[in-house]
PDB file of N, CA and C in Angstrom:
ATOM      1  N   UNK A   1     101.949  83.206  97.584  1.00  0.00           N
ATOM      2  CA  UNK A   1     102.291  83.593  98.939  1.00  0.00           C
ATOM      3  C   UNK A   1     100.999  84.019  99.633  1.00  0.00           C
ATOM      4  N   UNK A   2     100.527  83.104 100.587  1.00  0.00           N
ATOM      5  CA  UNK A   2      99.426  83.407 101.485  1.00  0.00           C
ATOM      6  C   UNK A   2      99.335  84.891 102.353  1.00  0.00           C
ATOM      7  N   UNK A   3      98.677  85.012 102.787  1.00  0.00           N
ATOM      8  CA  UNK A   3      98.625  86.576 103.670  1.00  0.00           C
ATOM      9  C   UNK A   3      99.528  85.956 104.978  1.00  0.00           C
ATOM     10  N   UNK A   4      99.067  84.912 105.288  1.00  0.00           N
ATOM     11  CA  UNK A   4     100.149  84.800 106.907  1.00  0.00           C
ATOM     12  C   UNK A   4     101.627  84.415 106.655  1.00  0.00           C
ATOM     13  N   UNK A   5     101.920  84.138 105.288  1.00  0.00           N
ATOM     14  CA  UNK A   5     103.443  84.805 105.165  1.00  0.00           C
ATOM     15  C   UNK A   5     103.524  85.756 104.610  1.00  0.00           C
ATOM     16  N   UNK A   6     103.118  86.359 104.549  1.00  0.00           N
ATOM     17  CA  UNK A   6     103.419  88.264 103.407  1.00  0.00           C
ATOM     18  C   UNK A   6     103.909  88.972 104.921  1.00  0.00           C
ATOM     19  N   UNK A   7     104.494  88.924 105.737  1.00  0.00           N
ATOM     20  CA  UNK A   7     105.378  89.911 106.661  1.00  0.00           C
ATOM     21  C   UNK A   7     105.228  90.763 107.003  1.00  0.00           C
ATOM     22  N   UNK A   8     105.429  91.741 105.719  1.00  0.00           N
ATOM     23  CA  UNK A   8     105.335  92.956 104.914  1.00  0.00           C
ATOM     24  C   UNK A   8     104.068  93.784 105.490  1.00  0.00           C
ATOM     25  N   UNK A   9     102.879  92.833 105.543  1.00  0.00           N
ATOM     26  CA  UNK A   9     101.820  93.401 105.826  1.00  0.00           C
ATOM     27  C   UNK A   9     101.562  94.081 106.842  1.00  0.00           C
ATOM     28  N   UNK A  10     102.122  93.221 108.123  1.00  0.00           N
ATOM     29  CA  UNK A  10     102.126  93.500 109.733  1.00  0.00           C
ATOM     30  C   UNK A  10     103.555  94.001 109.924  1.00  0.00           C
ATOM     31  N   UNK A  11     104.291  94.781 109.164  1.00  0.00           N
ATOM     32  CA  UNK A  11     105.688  95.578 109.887  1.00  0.00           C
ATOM     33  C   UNK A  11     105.317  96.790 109.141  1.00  0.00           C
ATOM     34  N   UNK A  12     105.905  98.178 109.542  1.00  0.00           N
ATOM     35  CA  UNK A  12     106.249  99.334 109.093  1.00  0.00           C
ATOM     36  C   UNK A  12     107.255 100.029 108.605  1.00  0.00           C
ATOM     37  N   UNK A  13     108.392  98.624 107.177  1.00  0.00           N
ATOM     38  CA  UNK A  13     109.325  99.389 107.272  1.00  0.00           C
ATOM     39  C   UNK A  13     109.648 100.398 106.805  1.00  0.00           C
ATOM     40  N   UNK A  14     110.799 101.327 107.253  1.00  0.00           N
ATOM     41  CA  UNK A  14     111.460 102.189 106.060  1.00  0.00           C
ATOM     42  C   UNK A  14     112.127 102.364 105.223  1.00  0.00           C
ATOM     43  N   UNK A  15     112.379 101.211 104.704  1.00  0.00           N
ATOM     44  CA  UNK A  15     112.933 101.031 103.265  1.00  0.00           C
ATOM     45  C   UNK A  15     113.241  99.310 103.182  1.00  0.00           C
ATOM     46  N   UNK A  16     113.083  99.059 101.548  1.00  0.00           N
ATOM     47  CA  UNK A  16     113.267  97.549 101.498  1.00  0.00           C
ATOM     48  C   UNK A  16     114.397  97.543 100.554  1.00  0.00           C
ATOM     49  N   UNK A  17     115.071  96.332 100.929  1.00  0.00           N
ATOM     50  CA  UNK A  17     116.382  95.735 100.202  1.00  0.00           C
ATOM     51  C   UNK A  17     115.714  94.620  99.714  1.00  0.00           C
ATOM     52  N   UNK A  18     115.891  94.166  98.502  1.00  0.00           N
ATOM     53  CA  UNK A  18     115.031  93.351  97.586  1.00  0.00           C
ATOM     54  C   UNK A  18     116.047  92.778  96.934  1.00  0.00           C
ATOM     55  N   UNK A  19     116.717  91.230  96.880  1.00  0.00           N
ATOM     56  CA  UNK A  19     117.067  90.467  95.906  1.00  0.00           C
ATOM     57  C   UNK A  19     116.381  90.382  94.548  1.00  0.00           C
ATOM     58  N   UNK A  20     116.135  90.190  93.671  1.00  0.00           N
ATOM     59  CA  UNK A  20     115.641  89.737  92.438  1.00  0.00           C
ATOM     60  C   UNK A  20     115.243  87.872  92.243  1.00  0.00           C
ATOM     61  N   UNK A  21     116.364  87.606  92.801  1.00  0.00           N
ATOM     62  CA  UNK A  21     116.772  86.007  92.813  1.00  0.00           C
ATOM     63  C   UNK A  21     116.801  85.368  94.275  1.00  0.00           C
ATOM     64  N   UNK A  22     115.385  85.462  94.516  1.00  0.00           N
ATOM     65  CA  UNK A  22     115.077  84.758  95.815  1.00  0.00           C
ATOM     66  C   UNK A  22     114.710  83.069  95.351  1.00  0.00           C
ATOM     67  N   UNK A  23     114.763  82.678  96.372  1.00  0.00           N
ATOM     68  CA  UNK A  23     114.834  80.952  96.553  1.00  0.00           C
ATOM     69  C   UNK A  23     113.353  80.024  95.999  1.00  0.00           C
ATOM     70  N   UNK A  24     112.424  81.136  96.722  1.00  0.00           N
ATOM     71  CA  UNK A  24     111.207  80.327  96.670  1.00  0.00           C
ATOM     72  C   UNK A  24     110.142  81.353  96.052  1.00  0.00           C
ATOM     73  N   UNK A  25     110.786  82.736  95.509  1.00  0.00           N
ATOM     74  CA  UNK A  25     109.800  83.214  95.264  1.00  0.00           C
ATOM     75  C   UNK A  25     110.576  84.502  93.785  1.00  0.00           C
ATOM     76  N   UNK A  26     109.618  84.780  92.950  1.00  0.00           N
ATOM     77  CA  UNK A  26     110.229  85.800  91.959  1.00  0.00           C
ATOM     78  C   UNK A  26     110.398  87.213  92.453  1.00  0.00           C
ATOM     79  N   UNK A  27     111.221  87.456  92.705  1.00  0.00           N
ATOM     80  CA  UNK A  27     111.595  89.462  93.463  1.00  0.00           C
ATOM     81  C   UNK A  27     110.621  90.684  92.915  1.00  0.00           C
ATOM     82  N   UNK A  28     111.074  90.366  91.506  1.00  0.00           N
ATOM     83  CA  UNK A  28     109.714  90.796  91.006  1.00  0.00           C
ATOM     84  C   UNK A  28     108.453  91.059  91.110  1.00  0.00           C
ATOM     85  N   UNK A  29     107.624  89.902  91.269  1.00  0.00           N
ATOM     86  CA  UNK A  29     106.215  89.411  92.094  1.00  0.00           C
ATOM     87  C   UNK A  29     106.340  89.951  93.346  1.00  0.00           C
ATOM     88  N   UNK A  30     107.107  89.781  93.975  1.00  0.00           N
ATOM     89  CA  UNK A  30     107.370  90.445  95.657  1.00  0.00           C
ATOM     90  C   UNK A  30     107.539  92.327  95.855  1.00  0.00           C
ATOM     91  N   UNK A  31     108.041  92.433  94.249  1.00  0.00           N
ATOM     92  CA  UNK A  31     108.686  94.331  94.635  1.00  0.00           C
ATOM     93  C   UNK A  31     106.677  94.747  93.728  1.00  0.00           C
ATOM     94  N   UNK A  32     106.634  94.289  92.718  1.00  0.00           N
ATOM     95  CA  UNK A  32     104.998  94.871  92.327  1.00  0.00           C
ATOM     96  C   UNK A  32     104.122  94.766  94.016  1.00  0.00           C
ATOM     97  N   UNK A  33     103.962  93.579  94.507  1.00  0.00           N
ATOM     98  CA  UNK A  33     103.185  93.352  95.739  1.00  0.00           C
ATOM     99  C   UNK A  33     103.431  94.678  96.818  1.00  0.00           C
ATOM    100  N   UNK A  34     104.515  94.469  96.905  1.00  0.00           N
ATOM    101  CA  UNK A  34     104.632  95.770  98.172  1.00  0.00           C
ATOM    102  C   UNK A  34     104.971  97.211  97.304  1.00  0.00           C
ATOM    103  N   UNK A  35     105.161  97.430  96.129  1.00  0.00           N
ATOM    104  CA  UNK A  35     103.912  98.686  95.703  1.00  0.00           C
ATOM    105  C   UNK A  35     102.437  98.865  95.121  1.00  0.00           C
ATOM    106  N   UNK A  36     101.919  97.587  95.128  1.00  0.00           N
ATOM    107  CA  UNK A  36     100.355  97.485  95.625  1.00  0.00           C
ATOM    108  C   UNK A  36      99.948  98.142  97.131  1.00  0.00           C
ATOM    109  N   UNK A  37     101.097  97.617  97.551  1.00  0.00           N
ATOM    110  CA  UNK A  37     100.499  98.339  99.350  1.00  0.00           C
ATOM    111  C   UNK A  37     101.032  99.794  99.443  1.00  0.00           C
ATOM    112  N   UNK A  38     102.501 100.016  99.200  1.00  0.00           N
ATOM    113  CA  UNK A  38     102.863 100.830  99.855  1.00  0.00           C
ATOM    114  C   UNK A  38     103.833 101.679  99.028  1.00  0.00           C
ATOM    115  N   UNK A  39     104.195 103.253  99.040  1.00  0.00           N
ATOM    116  CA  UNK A  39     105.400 103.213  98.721  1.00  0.00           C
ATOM    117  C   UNK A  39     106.685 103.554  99.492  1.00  0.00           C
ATOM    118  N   UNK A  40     107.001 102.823 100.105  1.00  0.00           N
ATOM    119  CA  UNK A  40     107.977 102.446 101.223  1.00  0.00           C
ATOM    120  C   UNK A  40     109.542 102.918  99.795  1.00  0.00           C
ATOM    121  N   UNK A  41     110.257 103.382 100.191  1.00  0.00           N
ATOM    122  CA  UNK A  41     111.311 103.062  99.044  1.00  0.00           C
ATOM    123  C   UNK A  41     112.040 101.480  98.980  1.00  0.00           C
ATOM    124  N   UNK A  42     112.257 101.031  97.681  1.00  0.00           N
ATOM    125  CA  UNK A  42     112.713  99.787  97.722  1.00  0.00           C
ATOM    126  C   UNK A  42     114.158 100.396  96.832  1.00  0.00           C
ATOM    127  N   UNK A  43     115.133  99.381  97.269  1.00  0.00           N
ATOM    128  CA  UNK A  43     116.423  99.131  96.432  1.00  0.00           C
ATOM    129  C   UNK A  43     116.801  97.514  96.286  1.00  0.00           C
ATOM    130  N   UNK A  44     116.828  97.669  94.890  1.00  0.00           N
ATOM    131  CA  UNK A  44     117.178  96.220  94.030  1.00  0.00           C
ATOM    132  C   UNK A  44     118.701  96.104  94.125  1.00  0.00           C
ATOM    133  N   UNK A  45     118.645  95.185  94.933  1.00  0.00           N
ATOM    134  CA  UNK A  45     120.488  94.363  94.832  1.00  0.00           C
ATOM    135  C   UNK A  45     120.093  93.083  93.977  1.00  0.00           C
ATOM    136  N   UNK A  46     120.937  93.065  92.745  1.00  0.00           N
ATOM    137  CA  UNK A  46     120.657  91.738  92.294  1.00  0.00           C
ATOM    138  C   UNK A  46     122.039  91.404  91.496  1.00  0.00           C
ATOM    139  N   UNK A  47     121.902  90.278  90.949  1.00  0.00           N
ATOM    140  CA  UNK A  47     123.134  90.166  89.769  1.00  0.00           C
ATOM    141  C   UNK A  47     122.761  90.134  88.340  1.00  0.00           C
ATOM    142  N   UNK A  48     121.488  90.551  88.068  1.00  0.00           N
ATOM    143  CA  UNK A  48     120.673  90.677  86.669  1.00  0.00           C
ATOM    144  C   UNK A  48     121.318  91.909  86.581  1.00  0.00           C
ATOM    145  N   UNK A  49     122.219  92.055  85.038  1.00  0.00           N
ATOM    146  CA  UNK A  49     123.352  93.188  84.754  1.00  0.00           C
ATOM    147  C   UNK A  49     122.932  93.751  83.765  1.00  0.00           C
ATOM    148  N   UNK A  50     121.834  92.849  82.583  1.00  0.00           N
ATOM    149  CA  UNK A  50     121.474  93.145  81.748  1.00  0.00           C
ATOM    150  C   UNK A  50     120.702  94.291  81.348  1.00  0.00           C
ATOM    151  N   UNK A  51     121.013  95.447  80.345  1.00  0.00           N
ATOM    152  CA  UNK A  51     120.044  96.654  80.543  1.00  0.00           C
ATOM    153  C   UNK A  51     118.475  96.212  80.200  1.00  0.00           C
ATOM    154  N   UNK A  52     118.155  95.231  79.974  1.00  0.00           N
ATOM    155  CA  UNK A  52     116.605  95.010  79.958  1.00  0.00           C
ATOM    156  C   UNK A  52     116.419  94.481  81.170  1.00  0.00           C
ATOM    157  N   UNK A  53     117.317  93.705  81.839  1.00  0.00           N
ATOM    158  CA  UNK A  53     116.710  93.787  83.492  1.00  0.00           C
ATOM    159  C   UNK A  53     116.705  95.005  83.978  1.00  0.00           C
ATOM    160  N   UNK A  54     117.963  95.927  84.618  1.00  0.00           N
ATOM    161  CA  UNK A  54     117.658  96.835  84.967  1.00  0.00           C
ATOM    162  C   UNK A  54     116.521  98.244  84.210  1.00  0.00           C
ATOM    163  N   UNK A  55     116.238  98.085  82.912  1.00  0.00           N
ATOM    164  CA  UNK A  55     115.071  98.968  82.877  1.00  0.00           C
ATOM    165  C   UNK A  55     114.199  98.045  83.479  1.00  0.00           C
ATOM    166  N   UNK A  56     113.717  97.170  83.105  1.00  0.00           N
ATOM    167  CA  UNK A  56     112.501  96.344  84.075  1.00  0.00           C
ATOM    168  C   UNK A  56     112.832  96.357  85.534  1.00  0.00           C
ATOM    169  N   UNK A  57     113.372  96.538  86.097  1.00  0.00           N
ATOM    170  CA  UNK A  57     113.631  96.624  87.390  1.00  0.00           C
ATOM    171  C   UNK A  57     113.402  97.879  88.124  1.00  0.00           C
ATOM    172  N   UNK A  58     113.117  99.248  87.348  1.00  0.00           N
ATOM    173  CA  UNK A  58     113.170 100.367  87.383  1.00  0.00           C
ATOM    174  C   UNK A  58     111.695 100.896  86.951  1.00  0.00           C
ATOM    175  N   UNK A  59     111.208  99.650  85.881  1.00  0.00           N
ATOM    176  CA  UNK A  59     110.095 100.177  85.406  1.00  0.00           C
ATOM    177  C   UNK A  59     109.292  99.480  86.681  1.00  0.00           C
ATOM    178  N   UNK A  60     109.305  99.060  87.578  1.00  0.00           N
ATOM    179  CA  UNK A  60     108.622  98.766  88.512  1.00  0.00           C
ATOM    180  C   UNK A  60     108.698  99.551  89.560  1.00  0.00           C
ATOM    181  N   UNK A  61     108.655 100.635  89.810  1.00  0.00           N
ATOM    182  CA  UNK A  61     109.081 102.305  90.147  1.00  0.00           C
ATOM    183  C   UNK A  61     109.728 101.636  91.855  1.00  0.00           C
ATOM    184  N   UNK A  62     110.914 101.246  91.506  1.00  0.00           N
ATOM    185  CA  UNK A  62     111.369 100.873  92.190  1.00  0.00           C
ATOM    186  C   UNK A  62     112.670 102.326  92.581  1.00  0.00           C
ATOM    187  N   UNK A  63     113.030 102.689  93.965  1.00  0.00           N
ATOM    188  CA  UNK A  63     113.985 103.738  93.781  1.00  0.00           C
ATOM    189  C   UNK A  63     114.884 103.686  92.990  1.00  0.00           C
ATOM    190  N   UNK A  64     115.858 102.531  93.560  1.00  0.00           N
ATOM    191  CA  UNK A  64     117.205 103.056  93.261  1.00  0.00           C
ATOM    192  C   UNK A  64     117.496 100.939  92.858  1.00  0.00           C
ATOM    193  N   UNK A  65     118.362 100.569  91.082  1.00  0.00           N
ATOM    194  CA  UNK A  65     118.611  99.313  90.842  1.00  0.00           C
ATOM    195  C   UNK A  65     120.048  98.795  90.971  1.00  0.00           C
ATOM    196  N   UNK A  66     120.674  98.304  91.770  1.00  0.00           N
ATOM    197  CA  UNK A  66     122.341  98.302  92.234  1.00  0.00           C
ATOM    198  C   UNK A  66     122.835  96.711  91.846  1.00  0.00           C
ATOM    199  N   UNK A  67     123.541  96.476  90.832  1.00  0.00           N
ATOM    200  CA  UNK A  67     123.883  95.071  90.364  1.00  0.00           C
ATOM    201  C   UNK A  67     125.108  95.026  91.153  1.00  0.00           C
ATOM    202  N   UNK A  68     125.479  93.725  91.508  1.00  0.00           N
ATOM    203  CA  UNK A  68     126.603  92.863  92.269  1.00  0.00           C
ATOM    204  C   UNK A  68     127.481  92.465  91.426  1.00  0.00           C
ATOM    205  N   UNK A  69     128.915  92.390  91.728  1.00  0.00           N
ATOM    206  CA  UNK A  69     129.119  93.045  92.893  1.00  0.00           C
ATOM    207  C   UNK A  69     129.155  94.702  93.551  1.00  0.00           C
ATOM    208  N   UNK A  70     129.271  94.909  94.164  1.00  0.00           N
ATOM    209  CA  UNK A  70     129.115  96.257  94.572  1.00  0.00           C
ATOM    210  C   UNK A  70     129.367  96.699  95.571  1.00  0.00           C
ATOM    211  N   UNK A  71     129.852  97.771  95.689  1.00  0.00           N
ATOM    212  CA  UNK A  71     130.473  98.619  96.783  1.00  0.00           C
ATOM    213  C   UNK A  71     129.741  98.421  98.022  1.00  0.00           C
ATOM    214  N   UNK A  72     130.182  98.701  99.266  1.00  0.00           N
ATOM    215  CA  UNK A  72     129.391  98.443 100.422  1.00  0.00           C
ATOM    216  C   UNK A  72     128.853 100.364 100.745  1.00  0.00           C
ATOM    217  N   UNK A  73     129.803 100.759 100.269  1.00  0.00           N
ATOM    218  CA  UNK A  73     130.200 102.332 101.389  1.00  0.00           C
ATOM    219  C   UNK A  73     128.933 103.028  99.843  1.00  0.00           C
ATOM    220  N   UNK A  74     128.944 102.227  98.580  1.00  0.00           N
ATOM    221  CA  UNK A  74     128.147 103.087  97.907  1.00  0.00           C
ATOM    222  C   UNK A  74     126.566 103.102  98.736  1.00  0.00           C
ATOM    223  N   UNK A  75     126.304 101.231  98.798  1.00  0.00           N
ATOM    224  CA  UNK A  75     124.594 100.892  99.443  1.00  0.00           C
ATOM    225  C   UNK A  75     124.438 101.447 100.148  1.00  0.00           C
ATOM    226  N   UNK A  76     125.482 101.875 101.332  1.00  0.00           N
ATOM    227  CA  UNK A  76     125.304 102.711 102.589  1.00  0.00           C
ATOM    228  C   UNK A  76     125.065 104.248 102.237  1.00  0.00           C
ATOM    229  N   UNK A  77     125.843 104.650 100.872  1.00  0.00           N
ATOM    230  CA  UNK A  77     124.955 106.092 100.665  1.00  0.00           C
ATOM    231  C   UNK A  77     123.570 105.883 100.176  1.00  0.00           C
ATOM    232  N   UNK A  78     123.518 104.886  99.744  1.00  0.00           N
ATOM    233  CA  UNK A  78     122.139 105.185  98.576  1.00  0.00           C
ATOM    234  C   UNK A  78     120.820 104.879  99.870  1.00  0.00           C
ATOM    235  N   UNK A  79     121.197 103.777 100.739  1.00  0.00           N
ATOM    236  CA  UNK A  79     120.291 103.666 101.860  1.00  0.00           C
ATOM    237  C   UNK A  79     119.948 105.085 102.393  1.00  0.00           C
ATOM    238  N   UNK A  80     121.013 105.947 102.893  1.00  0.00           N
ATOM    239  CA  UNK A  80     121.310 106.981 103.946  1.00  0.00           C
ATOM    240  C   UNK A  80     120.092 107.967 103.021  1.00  0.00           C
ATOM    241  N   UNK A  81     120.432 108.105 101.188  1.00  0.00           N
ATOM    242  CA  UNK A  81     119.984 109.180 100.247  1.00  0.00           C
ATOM    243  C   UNK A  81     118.327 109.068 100.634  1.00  0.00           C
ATOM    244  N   UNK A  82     117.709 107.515 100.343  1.00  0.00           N
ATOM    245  CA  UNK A  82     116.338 107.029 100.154  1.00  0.00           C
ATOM    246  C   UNK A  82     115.465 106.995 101.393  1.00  0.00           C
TER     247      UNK A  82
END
């Protein structure tokens, strides 16, 4: 991923929602990258259920790891918490 698509670089957000299982790129590679830059809080929505994904998903000091399916009214606390 070149710098003139990394996004990330030129916005200020306050918090990231992160798939795991993106199309064109590993979530992974994408959640290490933007805590190279920043620590913005991130939350992992994914469908990796497995407890060695979610410790790896966590060991990437990621906030908060939420497998699918899943509550809507929970994401909306955990967003509101982070």
């Amino acid at each position: 991923m070149d710098r003139k698509h990394w996004i990330f670089l030129g916005e200020n957000p306050h918090l990231i929602i992160l798939d795991l299982m993106l199309p064109y790129k590993n979530g992974i590679s994408v959640a290490k990258r933007i805590r190279n830059h920043s620590n913005v809080p991130i939350l992992i929505l994914t469908a990796k259920a497995e407890e060695n994904d979610r410790v790896n998903g966590l060991e990437l000091e990621v906030d908060d790891y939420v497998v699918k399916p899943f509550s809507p009214r929970e994401v909306v606390a955990m967003v509101k918490t982070l």
